[in-house]
N, C-alpha and C. Protein backbone atom coordinates (compact mmCIF):
# COMPACT_ATOMS: atom_id res chain seq x y z
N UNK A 1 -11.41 0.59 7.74
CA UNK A 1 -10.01 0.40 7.38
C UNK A 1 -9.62 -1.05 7.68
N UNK A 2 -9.08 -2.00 6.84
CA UNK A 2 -8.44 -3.15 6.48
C UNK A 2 -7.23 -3.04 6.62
N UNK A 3 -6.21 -3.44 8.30
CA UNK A 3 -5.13 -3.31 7.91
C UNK A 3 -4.39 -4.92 8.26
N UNK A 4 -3.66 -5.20 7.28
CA UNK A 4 -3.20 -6.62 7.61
C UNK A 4 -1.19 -6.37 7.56
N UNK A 5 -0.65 -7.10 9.61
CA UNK A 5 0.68 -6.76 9.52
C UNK A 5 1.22 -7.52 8.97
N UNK A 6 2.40 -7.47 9.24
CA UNK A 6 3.62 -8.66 9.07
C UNK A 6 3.31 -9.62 7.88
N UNK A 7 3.35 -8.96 7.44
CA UNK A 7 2.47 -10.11 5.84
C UNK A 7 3.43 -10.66 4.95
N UNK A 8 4.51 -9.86 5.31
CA UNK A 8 6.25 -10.67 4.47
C UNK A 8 7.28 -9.76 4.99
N UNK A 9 8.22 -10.50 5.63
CA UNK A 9 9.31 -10.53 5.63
C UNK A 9 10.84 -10.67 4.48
N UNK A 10 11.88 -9.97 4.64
CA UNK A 10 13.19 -10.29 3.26
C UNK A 10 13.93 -9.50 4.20
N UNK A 11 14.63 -10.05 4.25
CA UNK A 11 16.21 -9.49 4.77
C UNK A 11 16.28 -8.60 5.79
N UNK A 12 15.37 -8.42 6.65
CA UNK A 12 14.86 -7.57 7.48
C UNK A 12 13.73 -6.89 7.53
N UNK A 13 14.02 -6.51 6.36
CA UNK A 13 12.70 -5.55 5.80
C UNK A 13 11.21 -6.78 5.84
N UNK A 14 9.99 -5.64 7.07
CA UNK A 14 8.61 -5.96 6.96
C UNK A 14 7.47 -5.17 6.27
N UNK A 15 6.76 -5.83 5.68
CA UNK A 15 5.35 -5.00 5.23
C UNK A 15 4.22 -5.35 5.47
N UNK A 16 3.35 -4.26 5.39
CA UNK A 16 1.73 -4.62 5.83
C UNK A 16 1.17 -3.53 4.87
N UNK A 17 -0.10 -4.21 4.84
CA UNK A 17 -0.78 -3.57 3.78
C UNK A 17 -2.34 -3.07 4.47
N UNK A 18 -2.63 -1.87 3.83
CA UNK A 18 -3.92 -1.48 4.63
C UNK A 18 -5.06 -0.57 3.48
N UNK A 19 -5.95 -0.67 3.21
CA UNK A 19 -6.70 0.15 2.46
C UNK A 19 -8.34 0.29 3.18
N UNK A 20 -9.09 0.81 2.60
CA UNK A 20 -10.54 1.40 2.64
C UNK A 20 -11.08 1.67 1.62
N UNK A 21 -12.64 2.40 1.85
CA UNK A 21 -13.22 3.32 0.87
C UNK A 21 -12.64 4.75 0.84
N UNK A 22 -12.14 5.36 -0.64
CA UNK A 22 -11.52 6.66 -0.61
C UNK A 22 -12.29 6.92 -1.88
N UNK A 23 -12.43 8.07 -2.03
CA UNK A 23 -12.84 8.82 -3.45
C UNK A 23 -11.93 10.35 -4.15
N UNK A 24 -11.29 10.82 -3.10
CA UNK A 24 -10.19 11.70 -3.50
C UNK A 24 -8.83 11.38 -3.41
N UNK A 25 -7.80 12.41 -3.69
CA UNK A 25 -6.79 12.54 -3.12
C UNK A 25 -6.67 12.84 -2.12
N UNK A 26 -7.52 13.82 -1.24
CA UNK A 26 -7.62 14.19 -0.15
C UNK A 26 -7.84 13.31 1.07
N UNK A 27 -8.98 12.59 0.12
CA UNK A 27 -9.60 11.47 1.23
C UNK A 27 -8.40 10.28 1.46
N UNK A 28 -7.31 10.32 0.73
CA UNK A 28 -6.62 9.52 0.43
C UNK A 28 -5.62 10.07 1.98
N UNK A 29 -5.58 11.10 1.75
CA UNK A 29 -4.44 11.96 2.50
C UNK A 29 -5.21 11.96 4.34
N UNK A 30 -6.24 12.09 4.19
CA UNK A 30 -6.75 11.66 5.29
C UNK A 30 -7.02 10.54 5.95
N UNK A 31 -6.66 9.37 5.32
CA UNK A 31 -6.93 7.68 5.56
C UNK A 31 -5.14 7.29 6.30
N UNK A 32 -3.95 8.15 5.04
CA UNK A 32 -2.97 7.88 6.11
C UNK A 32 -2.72 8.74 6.70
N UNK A 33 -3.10 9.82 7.20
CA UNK A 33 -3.12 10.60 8.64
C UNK A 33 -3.85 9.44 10.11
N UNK A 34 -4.81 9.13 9.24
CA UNK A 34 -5.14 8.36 10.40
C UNK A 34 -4.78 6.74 10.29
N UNK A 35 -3.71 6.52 9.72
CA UNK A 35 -3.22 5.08 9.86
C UNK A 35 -2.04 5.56 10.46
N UNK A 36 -1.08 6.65 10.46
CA UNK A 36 -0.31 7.10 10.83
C UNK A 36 -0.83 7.12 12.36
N UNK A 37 -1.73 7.22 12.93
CA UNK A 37 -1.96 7.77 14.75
C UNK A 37 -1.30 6.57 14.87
N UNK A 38 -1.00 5.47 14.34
CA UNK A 38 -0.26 4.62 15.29
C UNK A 38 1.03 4.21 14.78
N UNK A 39 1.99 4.75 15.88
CA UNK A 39 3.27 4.92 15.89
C UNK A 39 4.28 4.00 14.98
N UNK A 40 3.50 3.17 15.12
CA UNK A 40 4.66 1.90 14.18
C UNK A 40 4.70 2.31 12.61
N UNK A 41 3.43 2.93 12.32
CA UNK A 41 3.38 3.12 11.00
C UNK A 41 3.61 4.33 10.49
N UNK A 42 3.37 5.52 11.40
CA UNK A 42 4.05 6.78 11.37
C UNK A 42 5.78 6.71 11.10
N UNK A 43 6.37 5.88 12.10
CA UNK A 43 7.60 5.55 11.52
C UNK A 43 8.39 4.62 10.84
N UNK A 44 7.43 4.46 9.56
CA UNK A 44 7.82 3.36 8.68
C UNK A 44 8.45 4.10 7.72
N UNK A 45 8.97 3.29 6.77
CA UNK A 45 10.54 4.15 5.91
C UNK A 45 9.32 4.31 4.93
N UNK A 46 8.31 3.78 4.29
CA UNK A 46 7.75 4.13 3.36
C UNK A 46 6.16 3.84 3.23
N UNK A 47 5.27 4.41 2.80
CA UNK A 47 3.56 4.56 2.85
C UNK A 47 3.10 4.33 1.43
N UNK A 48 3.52 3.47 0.56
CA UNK A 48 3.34 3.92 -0.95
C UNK A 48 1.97 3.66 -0.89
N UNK A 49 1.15 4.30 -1.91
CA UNK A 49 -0.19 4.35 -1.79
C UNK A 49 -0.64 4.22 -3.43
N UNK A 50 -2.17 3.51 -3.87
CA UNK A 50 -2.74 3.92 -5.05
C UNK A 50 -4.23 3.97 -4.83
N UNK A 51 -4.89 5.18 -6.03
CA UNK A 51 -6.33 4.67 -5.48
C UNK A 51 -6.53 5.07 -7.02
N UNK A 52 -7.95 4.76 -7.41
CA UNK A 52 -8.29 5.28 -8.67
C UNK A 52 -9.70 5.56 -8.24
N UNK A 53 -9.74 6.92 -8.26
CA UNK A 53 -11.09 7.71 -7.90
C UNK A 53 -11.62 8.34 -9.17
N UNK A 54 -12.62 7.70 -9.33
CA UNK A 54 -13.92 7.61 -10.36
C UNK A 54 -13.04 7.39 -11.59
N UNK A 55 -12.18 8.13 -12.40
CA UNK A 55 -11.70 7.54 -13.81
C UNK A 55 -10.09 8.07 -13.42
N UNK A 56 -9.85 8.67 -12.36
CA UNK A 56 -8.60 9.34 -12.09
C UNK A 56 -7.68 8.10 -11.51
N UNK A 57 -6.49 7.76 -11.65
CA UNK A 57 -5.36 7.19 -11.30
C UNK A 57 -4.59 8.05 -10.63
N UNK A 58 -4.03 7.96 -8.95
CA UNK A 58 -3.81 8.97 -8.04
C UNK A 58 -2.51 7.60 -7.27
N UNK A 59 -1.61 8.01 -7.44
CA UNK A 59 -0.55 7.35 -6.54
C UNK A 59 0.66 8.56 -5.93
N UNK A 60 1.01 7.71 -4.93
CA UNK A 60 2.48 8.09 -4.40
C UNK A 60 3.23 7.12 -3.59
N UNK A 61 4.45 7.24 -4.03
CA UNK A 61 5.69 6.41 -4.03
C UNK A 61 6.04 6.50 -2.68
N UNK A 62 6.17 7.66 -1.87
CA UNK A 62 6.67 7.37 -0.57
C UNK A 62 8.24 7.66 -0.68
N UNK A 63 8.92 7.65 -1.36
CA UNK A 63 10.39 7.18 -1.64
C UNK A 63 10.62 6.28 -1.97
N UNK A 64 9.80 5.17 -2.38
CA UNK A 64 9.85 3.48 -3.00
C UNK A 64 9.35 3.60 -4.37
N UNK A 65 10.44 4.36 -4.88
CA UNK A 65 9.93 4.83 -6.49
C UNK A 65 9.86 3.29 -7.21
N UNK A 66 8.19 4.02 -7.75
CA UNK A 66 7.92 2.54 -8.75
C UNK A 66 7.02 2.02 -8.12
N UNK A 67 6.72 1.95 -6.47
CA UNK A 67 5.87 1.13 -5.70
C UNK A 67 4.50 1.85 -5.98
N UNK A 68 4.03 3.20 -6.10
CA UNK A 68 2.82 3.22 -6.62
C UNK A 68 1.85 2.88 -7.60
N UNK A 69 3.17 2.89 -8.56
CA UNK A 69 2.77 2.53 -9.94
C UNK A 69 2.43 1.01 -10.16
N UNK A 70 3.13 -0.10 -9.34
CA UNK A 70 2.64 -1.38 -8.87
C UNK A 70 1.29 -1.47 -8.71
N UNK A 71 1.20 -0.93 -7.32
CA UNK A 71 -0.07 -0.97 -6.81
C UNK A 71 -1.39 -0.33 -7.73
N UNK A 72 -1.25 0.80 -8.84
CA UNK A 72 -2.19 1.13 -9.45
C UNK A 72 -2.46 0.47 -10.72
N UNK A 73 -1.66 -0.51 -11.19
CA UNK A 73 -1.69 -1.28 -12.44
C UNK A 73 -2.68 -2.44 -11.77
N UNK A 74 -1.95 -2.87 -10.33
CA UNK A 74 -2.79 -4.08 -10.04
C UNK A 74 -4.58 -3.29 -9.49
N UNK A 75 -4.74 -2.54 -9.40
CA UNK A 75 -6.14 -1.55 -8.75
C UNK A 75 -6.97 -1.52 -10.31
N UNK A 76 -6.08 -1.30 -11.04
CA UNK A 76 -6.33 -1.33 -12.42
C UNK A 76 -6.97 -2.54 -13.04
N UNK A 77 -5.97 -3.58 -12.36
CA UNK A 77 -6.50 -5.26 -13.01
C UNK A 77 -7.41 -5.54 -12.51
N UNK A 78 -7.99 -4.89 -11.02
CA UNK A 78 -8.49 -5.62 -10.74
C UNK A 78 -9.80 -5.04 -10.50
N UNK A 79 -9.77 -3.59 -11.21
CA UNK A 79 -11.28 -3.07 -11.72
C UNK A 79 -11.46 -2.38 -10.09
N UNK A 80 -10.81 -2.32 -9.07
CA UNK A 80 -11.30 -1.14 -7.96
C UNK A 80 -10.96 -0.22 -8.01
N UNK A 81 -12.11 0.69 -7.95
CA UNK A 81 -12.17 2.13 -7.85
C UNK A 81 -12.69 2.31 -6.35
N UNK A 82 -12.28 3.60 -6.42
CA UNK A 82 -12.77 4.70 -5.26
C UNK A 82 -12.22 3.93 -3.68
N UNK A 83 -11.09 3.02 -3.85
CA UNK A 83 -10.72 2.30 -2.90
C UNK A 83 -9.03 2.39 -2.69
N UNK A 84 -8.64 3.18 -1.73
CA UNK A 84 -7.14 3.32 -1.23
C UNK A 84 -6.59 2.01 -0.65
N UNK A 85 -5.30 1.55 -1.16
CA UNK A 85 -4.62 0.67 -0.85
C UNK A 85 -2.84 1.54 -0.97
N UNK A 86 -2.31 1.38 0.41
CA UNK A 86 -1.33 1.48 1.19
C UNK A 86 -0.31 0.41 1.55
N UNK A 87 0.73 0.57 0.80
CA UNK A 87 1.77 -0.88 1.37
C UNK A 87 2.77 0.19 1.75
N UNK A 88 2.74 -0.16 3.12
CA UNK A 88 4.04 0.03 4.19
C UNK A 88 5.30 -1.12 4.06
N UNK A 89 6.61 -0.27 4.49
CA UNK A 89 7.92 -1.58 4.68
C UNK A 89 8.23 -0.09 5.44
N UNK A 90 9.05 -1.27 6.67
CA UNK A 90 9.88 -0.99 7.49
C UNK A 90 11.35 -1.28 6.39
N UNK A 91 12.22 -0.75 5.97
CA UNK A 91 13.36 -1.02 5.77
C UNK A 91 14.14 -2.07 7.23
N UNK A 92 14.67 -2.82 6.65
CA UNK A 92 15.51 -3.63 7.34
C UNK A 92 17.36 -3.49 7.42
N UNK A 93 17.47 -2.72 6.64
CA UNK A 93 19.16 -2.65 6.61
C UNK A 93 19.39 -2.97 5.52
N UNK A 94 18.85 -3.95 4.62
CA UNK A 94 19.47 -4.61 3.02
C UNK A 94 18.07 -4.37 2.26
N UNK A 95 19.01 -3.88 1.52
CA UNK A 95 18.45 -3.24 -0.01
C UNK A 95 18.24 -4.84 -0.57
N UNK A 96 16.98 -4.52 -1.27
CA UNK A 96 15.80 -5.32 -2.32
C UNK A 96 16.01 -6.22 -3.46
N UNK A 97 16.51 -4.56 -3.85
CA UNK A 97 16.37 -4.77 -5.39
C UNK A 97 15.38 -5.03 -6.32
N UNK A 98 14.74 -5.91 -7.06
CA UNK A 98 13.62 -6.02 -7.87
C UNK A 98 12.81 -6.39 -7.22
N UNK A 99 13.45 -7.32 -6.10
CA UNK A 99 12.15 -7.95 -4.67
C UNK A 99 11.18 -7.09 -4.32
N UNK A 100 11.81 -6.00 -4.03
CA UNK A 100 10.45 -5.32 -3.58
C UNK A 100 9.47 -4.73 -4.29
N UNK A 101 9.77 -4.50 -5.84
CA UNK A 101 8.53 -4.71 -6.50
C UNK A 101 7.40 -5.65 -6.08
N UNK A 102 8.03 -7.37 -6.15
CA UNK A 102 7.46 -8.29 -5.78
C UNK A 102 6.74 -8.32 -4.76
N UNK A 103 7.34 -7.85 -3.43
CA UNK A 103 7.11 -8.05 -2.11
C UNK A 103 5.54 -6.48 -2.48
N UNK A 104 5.72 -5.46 -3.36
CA UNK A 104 4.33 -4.93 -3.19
C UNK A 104 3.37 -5.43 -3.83
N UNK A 105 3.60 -6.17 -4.87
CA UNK A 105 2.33 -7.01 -5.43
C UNK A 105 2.06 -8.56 -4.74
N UNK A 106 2.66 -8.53 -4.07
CA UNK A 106 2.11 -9.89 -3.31
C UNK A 106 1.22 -9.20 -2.22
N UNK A 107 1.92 -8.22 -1.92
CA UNK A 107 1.21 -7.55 -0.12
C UNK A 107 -0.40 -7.18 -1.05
N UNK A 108 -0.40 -6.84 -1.99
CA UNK A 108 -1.51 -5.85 -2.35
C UNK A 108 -2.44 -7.05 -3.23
N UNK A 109 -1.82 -8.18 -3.27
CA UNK A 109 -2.67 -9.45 -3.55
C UNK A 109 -3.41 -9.90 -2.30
N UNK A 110 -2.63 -10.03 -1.15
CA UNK A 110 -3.26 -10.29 0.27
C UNK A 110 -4.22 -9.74 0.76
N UNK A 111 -3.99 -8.29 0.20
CA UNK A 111 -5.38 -7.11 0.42
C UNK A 111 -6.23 -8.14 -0.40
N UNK A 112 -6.41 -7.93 -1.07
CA UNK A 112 -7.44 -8.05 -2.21
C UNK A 112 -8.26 -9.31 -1.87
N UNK A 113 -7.41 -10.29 -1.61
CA UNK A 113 -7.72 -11.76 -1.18
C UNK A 113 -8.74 -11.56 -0.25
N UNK A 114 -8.26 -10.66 1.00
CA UNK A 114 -8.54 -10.59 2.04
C UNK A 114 -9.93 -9.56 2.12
N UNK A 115 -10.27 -8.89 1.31
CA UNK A 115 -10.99 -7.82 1.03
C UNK A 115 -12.14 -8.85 -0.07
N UNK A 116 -11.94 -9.75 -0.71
CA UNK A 116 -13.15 -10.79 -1.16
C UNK A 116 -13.84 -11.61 0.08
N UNK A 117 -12.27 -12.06 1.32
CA UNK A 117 -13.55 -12.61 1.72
C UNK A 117 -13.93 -11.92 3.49
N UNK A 118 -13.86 -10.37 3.38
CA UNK A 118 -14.49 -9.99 4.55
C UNK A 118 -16.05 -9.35 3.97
């Protein structure tokens, strides 16, 4: 597991982004059970998640409707499969707006960046 914090800040609101090797939904469901054992991220306002296992496209929003679908277009561009990527935000008090589209494709660019050169 690849998890990188504090990776952007906006108006309060923080995110970090974290992924692995996954091949189900399940396995998906089991990666944030165990990113969840630690407390900060258990109580984050949102977990949006995408993976695309073998030809399947598998997301969830978290309550940050739209944020999965981000993350699986860019999983999409960028040809990974069988690999879960997770962008967390702490809500900060002020609402987004289109930013946080932004703020998940930048976080899930940092993965990626960061995942070429480990």
């Amino acid at each position: 597991m690849l998890t990188l914090d504090n990776i952007i800040s906006d108006r309060g609101s923080k995110y970090a982004v974290s992924g692995g090797p996954c091949a189900s939904e399940d396995e998906a469901r089991a990666f944030l059970k165990e990113l969840k054992r630690a407390k900060r991220f258990a109580k984050a306002t949102h977990n949006s998640w995408a993976l695309i296992a073998g030809d399947t496209p598998i997301k969830n929003d978290d309550g940050e409707a739209g944020a999965g679908m981000v993350i699986l277009r860019m999983l999409e561009r960028e040809g990974l499969t069988d690999h879960v990527v997770v962008v967390t935000r702490w809500f900060g008090g002020k609402h987004l707006g289109g930013d946080r589209f932004r703020h998940v494709q930048d976080a899930v660019r940092i993965y990626l960046e960061a995942l070429k050169d480990a």
